[in-house]
Protein backbone atom coordinates (compact mmCIF):
# COMPACT_ATOMS: atom_id res chain seq x y z
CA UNK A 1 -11.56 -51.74 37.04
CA UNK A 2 -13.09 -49.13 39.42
CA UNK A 3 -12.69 -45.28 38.64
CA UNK A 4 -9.85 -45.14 41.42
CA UNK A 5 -7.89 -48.22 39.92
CA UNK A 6 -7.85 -47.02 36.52
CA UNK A 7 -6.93 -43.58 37.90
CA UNK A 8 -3.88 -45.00 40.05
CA UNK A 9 -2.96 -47.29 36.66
CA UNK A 10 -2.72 -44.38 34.65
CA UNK A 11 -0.55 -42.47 37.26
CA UNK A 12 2.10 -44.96 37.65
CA UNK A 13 2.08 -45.85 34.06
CA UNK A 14 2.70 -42.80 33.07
CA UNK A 15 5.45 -41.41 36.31
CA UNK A 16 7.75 -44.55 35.12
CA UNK A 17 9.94 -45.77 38.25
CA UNK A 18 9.96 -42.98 40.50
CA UNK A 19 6.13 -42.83 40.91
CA UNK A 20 4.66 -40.17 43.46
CA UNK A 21 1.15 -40.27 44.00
CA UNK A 22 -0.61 -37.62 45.96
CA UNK A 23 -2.60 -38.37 48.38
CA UNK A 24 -4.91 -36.32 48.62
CA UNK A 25 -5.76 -36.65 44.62
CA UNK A 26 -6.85 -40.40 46.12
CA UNK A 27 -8.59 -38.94 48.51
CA UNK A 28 -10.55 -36.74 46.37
CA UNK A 29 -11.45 -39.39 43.72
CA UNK A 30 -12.95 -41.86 46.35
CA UNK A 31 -15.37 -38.73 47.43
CA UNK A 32 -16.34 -37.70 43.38
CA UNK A 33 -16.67 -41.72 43.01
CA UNK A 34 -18.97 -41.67 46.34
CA UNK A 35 -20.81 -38.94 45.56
CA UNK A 36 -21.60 -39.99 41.47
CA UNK A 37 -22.31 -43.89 42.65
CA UNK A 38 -24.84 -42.50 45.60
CA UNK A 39 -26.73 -40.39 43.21
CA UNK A 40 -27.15 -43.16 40.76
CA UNK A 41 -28.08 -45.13 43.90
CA UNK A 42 -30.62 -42.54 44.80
CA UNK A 43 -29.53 -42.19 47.99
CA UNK A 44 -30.27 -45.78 49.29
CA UNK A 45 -27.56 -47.00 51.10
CA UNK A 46 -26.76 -50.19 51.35
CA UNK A 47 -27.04 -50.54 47.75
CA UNK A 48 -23.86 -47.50 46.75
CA UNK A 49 -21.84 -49.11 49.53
CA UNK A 50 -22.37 -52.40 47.81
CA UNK A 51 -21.70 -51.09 44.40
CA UNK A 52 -18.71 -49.02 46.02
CA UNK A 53 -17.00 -52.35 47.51
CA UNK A 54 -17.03 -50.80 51.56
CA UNK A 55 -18.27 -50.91 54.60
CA UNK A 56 -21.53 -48.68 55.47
CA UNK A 57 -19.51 -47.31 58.28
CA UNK A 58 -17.24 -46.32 55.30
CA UNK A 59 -19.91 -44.83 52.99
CA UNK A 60 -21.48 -42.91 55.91
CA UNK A 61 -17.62 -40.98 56.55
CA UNK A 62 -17.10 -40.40 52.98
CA UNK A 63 -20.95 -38.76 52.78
CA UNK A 64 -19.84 -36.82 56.03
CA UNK A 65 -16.64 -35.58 54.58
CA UNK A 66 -19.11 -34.47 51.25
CA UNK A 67 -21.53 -32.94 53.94
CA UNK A 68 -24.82 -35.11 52.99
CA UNK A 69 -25.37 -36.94 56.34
């Protein structure tokens, strides 16, 4: 289970019925998840997007949005 699934698990587990997830929690995992997975990469590419399950096209935005490329 990747970092994000076990994060969104634990959310909804834990909010019962009337879950409310916010967004931009999500959106701030997938970046610390990026950023950890491209170190351990050392910066090569195709293999953290691999690891990461996306696209490169999706790895590049996500290292945009961090301010690396």
């Amino acid at each position: 289970m990747s970092g994000r699934e076990a994060y969104l698990a634990a959310k909804l587990a834990s909010a019962g019925q009337e879950a409310v997830i916010d967004l931009s929690d999500i959106d701030s995992d997938h970046l610390s998840v990026t950023y950890q997975r491209y170190q351990e990469c050392h910066g090569n590419l195709s293999k953290t997007a691999k690891e990461l399950g996306v696209s490169r096209n999706t790895l590049y935005k996500r290292l945009r949005q961090l301010g690396l490329k």
